[in-house]
Protein backbone atom coordinates (compact mmCIF):
# COMPACT_ATOMS: atom_id res chain seq x y z
CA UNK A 1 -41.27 -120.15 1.33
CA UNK A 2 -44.24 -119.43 3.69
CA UNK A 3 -46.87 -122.09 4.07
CA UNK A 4 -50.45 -120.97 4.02
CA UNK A 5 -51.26 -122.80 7.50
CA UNK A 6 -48.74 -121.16 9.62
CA UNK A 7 -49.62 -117.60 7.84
CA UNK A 8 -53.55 -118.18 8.86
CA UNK A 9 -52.63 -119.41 12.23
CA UNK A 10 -50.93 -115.93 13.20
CA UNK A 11 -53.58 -113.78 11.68
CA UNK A 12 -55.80 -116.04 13.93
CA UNK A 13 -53.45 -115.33 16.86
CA UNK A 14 -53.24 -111.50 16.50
CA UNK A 15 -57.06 -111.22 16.31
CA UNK A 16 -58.33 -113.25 19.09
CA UNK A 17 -55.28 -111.40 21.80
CA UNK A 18 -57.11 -108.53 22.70
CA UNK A 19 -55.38 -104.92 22.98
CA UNK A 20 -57.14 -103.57 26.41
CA UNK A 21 -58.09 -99.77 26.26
CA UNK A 22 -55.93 -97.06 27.49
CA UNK A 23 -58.15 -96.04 29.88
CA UNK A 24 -57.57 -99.58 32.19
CA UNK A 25 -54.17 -98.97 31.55
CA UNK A 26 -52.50 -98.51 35.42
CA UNK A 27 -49.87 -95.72 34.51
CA UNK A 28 -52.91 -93.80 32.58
CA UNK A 29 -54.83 -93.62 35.32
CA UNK A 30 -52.13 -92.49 37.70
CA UNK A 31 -51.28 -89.55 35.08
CA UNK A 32 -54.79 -88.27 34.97
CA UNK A 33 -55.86 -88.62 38.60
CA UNK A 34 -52.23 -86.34 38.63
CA UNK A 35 -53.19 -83.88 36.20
CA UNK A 36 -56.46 -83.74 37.38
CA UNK A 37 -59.03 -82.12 34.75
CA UNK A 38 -57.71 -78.66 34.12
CA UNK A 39 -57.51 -77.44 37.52
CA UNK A 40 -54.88 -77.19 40.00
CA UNK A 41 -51.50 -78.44 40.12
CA UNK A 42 -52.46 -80.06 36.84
CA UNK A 43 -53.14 -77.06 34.73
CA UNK A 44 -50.24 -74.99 36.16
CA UNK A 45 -48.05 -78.43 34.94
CA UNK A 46 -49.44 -77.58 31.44
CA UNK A 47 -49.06 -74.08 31.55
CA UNK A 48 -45.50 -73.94 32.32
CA UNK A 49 -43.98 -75.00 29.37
CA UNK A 50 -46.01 -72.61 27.58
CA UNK A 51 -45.61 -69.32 29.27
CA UNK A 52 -42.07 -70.60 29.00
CA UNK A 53 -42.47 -70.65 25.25
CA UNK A 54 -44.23 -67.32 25.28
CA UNK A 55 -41.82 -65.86 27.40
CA UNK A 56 -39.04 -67.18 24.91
CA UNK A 57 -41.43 -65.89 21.73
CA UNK A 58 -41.10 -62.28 23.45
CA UNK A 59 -37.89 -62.33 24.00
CA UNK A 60 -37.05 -63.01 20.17
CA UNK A 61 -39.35 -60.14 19.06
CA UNK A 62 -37.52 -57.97 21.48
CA UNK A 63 -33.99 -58.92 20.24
CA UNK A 64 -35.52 -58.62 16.66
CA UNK A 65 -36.37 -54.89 17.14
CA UNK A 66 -34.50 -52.10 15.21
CA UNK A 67 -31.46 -51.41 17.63
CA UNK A 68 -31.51 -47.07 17.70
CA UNK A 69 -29.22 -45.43 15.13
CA UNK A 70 -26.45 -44.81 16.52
CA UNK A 71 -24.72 -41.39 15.88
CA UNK A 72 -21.08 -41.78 14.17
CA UNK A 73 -18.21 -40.61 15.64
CA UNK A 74 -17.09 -37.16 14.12
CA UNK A 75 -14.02 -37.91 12.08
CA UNK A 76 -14.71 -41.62 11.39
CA UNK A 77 -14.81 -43.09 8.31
CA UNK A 78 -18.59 -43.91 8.40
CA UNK A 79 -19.60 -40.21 9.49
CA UNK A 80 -17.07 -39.14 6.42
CA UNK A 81 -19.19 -41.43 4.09
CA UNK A 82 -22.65 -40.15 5.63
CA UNK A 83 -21.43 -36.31 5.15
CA UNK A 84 -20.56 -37.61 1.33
CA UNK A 85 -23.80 -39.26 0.69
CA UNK A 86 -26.11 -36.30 2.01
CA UNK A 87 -24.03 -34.35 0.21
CA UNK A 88 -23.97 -35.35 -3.08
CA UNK A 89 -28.04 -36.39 -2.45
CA UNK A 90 -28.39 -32.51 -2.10
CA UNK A 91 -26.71 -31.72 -4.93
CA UNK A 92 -28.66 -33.78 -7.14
CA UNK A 93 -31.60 -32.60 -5.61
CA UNK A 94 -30.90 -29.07 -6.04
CA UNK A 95 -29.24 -29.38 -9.98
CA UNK A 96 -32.92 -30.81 -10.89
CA UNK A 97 -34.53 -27.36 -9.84
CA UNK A 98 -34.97 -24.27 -12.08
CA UNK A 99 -32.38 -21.52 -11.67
CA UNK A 100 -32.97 -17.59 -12.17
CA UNK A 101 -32.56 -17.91 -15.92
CA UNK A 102 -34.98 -20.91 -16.85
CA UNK A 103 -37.95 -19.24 -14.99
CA UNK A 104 -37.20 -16.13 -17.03
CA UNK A 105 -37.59 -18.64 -19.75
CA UNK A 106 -40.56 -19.96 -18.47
CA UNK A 107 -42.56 -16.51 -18.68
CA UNK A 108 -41.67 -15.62 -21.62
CA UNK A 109 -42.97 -18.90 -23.05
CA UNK A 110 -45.79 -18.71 -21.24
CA UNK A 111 -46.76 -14.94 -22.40
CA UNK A 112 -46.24 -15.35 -25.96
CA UNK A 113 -48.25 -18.98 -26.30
CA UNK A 114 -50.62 -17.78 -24.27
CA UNK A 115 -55.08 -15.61 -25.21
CA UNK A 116 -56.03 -12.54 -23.71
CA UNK A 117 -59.60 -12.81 -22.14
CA UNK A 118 -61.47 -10.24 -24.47
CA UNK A 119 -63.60 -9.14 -21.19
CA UNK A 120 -60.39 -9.42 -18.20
CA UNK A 121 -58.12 -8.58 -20.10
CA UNK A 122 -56.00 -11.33 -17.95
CA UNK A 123 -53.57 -13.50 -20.20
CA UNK A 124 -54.76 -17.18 -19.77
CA UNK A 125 -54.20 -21.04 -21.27
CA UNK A 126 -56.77 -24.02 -22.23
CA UNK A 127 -55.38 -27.13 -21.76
CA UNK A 128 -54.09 -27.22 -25.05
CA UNK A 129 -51.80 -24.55 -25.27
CA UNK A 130 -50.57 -25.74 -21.62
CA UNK A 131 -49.23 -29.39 -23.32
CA UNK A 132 -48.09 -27.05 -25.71
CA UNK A 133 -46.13 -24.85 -23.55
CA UNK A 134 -44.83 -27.69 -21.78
CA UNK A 135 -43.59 -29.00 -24.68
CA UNK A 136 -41.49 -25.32 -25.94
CA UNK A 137 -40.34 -25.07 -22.16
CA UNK A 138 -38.86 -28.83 -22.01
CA UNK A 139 -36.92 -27.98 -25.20
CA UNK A 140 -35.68 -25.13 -24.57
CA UNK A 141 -35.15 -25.31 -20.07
CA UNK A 142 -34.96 -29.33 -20.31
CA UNK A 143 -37.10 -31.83 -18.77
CA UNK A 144 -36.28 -30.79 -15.29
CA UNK A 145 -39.83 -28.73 -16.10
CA UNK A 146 -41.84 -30.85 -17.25
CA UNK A 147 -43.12 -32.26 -13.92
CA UNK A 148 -44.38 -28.76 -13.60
CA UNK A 149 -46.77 -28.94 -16.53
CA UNK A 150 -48.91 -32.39 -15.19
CA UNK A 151 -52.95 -32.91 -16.09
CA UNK A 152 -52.87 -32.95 -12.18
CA UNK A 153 -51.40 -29.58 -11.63
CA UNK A 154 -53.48 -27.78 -14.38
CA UNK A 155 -56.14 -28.92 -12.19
CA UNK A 156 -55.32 -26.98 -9.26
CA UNK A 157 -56.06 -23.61 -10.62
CA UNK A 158 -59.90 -21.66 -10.97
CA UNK A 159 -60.82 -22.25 -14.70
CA UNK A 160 -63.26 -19.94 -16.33
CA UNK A 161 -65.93 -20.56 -18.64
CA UNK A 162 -63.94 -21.72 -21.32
CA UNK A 163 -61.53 -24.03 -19.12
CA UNK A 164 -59.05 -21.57 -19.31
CA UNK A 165 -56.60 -20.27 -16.59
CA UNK A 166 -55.02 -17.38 -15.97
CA UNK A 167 -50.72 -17.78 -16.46
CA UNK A 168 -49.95 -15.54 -13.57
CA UNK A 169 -50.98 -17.94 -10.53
CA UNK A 170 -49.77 -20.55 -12.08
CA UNK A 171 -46.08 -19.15 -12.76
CA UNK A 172 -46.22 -18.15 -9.00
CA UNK A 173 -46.81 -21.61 -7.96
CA UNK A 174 -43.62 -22.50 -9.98
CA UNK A 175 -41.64 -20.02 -8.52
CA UNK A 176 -42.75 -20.68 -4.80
CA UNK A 177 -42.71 -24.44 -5.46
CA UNK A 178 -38.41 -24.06 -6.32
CA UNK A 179 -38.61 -21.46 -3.63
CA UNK A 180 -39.57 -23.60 -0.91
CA UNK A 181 -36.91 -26.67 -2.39
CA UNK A 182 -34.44 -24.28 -2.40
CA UNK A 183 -35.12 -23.86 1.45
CA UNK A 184 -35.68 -27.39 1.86
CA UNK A 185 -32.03 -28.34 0.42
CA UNK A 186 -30.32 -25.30 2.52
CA UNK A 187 -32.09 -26.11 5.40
CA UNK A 188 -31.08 -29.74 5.27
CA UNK A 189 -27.40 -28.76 4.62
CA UNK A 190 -26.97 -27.18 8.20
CA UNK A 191 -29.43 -29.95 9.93
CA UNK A 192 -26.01 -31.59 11.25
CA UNK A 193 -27.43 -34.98 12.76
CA UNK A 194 -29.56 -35.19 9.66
CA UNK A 195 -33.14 -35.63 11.99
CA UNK A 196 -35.09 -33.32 10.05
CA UNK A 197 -35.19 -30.98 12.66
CA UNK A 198 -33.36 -27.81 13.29
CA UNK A 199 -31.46 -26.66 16.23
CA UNK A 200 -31.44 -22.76 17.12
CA UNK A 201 -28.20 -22.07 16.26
CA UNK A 202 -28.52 -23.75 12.71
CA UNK A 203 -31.69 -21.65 12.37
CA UNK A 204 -29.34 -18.61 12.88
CA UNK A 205 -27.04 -20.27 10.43
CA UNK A 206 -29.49 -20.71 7.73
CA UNK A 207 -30.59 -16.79 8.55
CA UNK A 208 -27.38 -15.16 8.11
CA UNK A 209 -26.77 -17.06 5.21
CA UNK A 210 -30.14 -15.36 3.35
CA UNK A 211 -29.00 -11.94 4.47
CA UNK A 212 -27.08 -11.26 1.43
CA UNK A 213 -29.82 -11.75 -0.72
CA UNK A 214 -32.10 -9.72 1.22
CA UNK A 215 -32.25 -6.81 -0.26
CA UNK A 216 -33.90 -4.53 2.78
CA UNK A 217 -31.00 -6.21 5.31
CA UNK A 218 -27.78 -5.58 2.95
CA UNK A 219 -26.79 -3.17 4.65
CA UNK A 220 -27.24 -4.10 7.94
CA UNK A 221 -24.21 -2.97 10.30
CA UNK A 222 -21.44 -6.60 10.71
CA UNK A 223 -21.72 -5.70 14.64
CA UNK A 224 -25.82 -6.55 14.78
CA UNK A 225 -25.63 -9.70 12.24
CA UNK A 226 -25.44 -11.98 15.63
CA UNK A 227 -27.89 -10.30 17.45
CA UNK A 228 -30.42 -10.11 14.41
CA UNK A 229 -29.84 -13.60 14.08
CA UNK A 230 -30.87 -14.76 17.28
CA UNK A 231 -34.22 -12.75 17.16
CA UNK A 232 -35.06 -14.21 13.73
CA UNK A 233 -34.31 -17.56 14.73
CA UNK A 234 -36.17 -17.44 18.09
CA UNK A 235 -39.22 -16.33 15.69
CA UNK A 236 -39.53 -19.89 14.66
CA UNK A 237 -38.57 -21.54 17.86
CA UNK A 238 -41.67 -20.05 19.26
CA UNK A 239 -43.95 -20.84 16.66
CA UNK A 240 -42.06 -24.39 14.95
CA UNK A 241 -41.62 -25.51 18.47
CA UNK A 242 -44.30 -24.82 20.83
CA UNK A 243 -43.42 -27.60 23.23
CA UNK A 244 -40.16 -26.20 23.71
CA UNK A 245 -37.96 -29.46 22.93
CA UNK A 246 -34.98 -27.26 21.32
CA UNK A 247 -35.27 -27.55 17.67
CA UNK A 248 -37.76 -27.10 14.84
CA UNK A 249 -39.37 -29.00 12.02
CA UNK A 250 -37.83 -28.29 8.96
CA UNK A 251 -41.68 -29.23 7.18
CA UNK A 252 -42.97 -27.28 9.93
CA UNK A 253 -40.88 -24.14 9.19
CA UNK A 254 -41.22 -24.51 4.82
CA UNK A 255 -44.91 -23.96 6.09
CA UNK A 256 -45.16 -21.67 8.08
CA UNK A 257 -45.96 -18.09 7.81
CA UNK A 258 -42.44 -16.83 9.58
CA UNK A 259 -40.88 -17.91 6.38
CA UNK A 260 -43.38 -16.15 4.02
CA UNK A 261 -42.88 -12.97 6.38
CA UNK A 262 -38.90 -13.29 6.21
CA UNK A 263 -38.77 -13.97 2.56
CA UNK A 264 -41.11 -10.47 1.99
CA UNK A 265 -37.81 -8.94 2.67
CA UNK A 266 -36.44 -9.73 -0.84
CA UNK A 267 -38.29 -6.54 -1.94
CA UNK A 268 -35.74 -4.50 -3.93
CA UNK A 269 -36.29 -0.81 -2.92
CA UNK A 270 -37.20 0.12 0.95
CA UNK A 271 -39.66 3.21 -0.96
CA UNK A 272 -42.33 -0.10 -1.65
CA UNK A 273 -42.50 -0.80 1.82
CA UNK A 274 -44.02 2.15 4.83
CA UNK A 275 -42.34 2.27 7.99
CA UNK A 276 -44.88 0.94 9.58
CA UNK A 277 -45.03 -2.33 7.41
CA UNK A 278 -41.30 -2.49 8.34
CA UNK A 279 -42.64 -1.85 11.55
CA UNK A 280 -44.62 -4.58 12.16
CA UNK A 281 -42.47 -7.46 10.20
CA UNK A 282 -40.78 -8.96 12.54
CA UNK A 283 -37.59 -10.04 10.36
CA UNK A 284 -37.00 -6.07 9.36
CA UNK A 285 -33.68 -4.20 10.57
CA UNK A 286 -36.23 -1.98 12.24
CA UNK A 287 -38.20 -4.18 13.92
CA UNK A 288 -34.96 -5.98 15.23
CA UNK A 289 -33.23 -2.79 16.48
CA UNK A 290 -36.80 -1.82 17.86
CA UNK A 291 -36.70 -5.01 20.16
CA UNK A 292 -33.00 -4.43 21.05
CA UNK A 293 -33.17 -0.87 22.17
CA UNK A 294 -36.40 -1.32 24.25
CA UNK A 295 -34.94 -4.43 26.42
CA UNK A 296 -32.36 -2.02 26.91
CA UNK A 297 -34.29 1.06 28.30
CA UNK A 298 -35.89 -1.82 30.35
CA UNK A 299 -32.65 -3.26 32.13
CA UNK A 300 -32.23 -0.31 34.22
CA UNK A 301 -29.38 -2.32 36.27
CA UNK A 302 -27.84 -3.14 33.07
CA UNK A 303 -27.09 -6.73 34.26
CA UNK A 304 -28.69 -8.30 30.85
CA UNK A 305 -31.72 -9.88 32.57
CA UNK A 306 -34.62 -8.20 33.58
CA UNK A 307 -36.19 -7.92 37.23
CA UNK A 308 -40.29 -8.34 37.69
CA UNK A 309 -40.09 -4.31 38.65
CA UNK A 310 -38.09 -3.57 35.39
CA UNK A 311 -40.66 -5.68 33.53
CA UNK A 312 -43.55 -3.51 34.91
CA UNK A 313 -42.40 -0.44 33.04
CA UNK A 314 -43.02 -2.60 29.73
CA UNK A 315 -45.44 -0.79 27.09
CA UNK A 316 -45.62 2.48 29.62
CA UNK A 317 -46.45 0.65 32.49
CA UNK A 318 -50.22 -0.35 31.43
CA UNK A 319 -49.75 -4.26 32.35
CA UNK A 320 -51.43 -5.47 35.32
CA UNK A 321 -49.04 -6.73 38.16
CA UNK A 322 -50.43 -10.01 38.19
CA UNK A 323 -49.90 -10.93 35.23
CA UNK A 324 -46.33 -9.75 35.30
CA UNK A 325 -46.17 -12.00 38.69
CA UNK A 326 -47.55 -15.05 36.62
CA UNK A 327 -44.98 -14.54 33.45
CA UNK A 328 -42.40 -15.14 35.92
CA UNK A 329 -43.79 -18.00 37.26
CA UNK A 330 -45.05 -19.62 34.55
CA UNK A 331 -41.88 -19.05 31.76
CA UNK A 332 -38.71 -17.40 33.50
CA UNK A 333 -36.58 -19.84 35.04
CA UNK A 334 -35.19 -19.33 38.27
CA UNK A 335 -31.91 -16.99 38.00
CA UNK A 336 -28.69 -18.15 38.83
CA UNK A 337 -27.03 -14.87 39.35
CA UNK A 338 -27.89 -13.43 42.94
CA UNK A 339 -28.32 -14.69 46.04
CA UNK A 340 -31.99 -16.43 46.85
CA UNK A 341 -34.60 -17.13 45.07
CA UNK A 342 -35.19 -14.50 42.75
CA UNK A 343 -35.93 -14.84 38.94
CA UNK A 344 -34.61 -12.54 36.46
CA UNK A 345 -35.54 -12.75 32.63
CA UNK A 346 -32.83 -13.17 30.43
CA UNK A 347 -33.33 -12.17 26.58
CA UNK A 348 -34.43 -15.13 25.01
CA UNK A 349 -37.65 -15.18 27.66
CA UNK A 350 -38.22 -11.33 27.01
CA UNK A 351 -38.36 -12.26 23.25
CA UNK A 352 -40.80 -15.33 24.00
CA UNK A 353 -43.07 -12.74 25.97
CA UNK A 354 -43.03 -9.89 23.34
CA UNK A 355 -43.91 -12.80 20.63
CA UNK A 356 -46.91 -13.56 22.87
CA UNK A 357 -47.79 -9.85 23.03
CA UNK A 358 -47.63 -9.36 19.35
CA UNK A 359 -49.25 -11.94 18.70
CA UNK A 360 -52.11 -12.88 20.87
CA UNK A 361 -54.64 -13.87 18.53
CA UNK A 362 -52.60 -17.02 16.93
CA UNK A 363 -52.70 -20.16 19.33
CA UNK A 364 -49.00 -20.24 20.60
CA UNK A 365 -49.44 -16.39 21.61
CA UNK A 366 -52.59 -17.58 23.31
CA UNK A 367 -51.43 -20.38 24.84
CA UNK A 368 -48.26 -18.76 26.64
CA UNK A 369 -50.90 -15.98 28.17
CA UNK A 370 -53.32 -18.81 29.19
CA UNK A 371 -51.06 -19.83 31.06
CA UNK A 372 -50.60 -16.89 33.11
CA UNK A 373 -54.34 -16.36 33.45
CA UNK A 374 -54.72 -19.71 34.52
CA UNK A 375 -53.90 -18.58 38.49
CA UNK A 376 -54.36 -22.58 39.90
CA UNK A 377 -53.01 -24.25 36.99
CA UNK A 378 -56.02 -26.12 36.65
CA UNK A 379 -56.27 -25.83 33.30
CA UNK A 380 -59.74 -23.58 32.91
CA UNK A 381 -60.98 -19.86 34.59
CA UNK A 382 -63.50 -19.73 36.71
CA UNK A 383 -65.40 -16.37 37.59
CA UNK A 384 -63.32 -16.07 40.51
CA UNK A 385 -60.02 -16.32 38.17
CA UNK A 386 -61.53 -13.82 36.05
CA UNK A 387 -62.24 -11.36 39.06
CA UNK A 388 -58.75 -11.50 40.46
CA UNK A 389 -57.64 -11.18 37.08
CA UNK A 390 -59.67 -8.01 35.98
CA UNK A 391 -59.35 -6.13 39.45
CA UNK A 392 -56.13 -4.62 39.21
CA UNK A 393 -57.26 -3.58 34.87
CA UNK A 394 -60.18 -1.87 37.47
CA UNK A 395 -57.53 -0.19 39.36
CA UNK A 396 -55.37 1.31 36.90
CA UNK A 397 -58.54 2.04 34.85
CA UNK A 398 -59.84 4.65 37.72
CA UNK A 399 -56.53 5.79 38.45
CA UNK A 400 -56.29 6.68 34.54
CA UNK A 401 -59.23 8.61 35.32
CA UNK A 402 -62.23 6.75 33.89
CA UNK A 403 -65.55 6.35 34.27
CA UNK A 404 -66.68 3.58 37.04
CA UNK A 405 -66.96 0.36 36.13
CA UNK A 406 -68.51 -2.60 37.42
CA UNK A 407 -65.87 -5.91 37.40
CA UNK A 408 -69.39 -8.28 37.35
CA UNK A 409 -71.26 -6.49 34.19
CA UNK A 410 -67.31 -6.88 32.33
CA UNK A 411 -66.83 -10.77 33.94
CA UNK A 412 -70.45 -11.42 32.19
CA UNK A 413 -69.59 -9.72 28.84
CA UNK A 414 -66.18 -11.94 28.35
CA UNK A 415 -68.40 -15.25 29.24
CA UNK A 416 -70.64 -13.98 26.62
CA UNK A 417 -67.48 -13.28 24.10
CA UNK A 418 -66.62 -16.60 24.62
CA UNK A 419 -69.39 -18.69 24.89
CA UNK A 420 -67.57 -21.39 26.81
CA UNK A 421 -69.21 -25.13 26.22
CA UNK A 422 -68.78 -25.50 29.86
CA UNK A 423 -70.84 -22.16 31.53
CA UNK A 424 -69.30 -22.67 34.84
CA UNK A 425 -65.57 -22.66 32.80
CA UNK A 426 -63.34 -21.58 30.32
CA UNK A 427 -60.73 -23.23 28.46
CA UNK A 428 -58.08 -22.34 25.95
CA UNK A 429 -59.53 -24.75 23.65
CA UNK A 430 -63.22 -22.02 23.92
CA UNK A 431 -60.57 -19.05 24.00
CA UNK A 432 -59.13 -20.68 20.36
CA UNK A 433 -62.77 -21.27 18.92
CA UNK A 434 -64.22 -18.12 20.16
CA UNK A 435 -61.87 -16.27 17.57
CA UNK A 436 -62.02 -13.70 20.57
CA UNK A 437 -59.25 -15.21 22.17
CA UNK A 438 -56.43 -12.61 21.80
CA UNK A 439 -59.41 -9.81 22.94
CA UNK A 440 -59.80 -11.28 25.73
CA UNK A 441 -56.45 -11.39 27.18
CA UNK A 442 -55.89 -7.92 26.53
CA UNK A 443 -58.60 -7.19 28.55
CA UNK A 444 -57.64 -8.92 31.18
CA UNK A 445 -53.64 -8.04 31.57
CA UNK A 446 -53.50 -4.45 29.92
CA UNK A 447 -55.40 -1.57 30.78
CA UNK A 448 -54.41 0.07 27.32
CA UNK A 449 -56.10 -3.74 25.91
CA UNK A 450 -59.61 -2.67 27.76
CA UNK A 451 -59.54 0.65 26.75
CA UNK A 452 -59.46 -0.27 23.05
CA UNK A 453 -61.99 -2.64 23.39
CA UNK A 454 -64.24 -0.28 25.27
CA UNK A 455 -63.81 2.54 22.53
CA UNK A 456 -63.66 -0.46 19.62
CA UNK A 457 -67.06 1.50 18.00
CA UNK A 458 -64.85 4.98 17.87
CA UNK A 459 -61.87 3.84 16.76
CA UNK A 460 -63.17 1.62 13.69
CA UNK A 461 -65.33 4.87 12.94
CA UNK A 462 -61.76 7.12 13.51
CA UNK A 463 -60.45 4.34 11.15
CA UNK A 464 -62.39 4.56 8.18
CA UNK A 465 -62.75 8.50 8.26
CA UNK A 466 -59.68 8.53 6.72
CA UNK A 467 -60.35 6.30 3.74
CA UNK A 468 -63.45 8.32 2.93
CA UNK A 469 -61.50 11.48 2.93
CA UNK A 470 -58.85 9.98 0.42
């Protein structure tokens, strides 16, 4: 319908009419001499719109964050269905572990498949009879033993020439392994808010729950249950908790050594265990009443707290009175029975600082008596610090009736126990590597602590006289 003239004159048309550049154009030129070229007004004009968008962009990762899990009302249907759901989770958990009678089972399989080393006389299993083993124990326990008996866990144990190993360790690392489950399931029965943590008094729960099957606390007296309780428990606090934030670990606690200590208590007869191992186990009836009866001679006032001058008369009166000045400062908070400002220490701080006491040579005993020896609060000791420190072990030292001694020759022999990588300074992190640590502080808050290490020589020789004899 088109002609072919009229079509050629418009191409002609649009090629001869120029398009002029956008630079001449009027309104272009305005808008750059405006913006300028990245500085100024201009820039901020461009940058607006984009903090705006990042500002926007960081407000929609904020709102996308997890919101905190919130705790369910007690009663409510949704804390009913949580208390269901952990429940029946820990059942599971603790239907697929081994009971008394399968590891009974276990043994028996394992001592009649098992060799007798010809030169040990130690009962032992290749890799052979331990697939076959596996394969008698899942048929007659079930295959809730089986994961026991993996290439991986046959690898854990010493092999001898032969790439045998002996059945005994590796029983015992069954038994501890359902051991340590078993914990893990009570442990998270009685962790109420389910946090993996547990609270003091849910520690005592878990406690007085074990004492029936305790066999050296059966017949512990109903009136002391409580009480024994609470100084078990606050065993862990101070060593599952060392920053004092009112609960413990439950991984923490499975490995510690408290556990191991309270679970040596299953022993059957009390004749297989000397007083003085009873003694010095924390978790035993003895220990327990030990701790009871001497805050007792010490709270002369009987209030139930103890003053700084009933606190001196602790182990026979051989701490230094500094030191007894810095406990209070440092971990007895201020008392709010009496008038002023006086600090009394209740029972839970006089069981912190007999823990610390006992056990000076572990880093949580060494770090609550740092503290004291650390006059300033500076966080090292200087010579000076160890001079104050050591004057007063001087003074009860001559007024025991010693020999003279000379505060500068001991202030040089504790820089040279320790070694510090600062020699102007000591730390607690040199008191921890020294392995000298717990030393140290004796000899600087007990009199009784410098005396042993002054006769160390006599008493190791007093020590192994005995063995000799025997």
């Amino acid at each position: 319908m088109y002609s072919g003239s009229s079509d050629g004159e418009s191409h002609e048309a649009a090629t001869q009419r120029k398009i002029p550049p956008v630079s001449s154009m009027l309104w272009v030129r305005n808008l750059r001499r405006y913006i300028g070229s990245g500085a100024g007004l201009g820039s901020e004009a461009l940058m607006g719109p984009l903090k705006q968008r990042g500002s926007c962009l960081i407000y929609l990762k904020k709102s996308n964050r997890k919101a905190p899990k919130l705790k369910p009302e007690e009663g409510s249907i949704s804390h009913r269905v949580q208390k269901l759901a952990k429940y029946r989770f820990l059942k599971k958990q603790s239907d697929l572990l081994l009971n008394a009678d399968d590891l009974d089972a276990m043994w028996v399989c394992l001592r009649e498949n098992c060799v007798i080393d010809d030169a040990t006389g130690a009962e032992k299993m290749n890799y052979e009879d331990f697939c076959h083993i596996a394969s008698v124990c899942t048929e007659q326990i079930g295959p809730k033993c089986r994961r026991f008996f993996s290439p991986s866990n046959f690898m854990k144990f010493e092999k001898d020439e032969s790439g045998r190993i002996a059945i005994l360790p590796f029983y015992l690392y069954v038994m501890r392994t359902v051991s340590l489950t078993q914990a893990r399931i009570d442990m998270s029965e009685l962790d109420e808010d389910s946090d993996g943590f547990l609270q003091p008094h849910e520690m005592e729960a878990y406690i007085r729950g074990l004492i029936p099957n305790l066999a050296q606390l059966r017949d512990m007296p109903a009136a002391f249950v409580q009480m024994y309780c609470r100084i078990a428990a606050h065993k862990f606090s101070f060593f599952c908790d060392p920053h004092r934030r009112g609960k413990a670990c439950i991984k923490k606690v499975l490995l510690s050594n408290c556990l191991q200590e309270l679970m040596e208590l299953h022993q059957e007869s009390e004749e297989e265990v000397t007083d003085t191992e009873q003694a010095e186990n924390w978790f035993s009836l003895t220990s327990a009443q030990r701790i009871c009866d001497m805050f007792l001679a010490l709270d002369k006032d009987m209030n139930g707290t103890l003053s700084k001058q009933e606190l001196k008369e602790y182990a026979d009166g051989t701490l230094t009175e500094i030191f007894i000045e810095r406990v209070f400062d440092e971990h007895v908070r201020r008392c709010k029975i009496g008038a002023g400002s006086n600090r009394e220490m209740d029972f839970d701080s006089f069981l912190d600082f007999v823990l610390a006491l006992e056990n000076k040579d572990t880093p949580e005993g060494l770090t609550y008596l740092f503290r004291c020896l650390d006059l300033n609060g500076r966080g090292f000791l200087t010579t000076a610090d160890i001079h104050s420190l050591f004057r007063d072990v001087h003074q009860k030292w001559i007024e025991g009736g010693n020999y003279e001694l000379c505060i500068e020759d001991v202030r040089d022999e504790i820089w040279d126990m320790v070694k510090p990588a600062d020699p102007l300074r000591i730390t607690l992190a040199d008191l921890l590597a020294c392995k000298q640590g717990g030393t140290v502080a004796s000899m600087l808050i007990d009199v009784r602590g410098f005396w042993a290490h002054d006769n160390r020589e006599n008493l190791l020789q007093e020590e192994e006289e005995p063995e000799e004899e025997s």
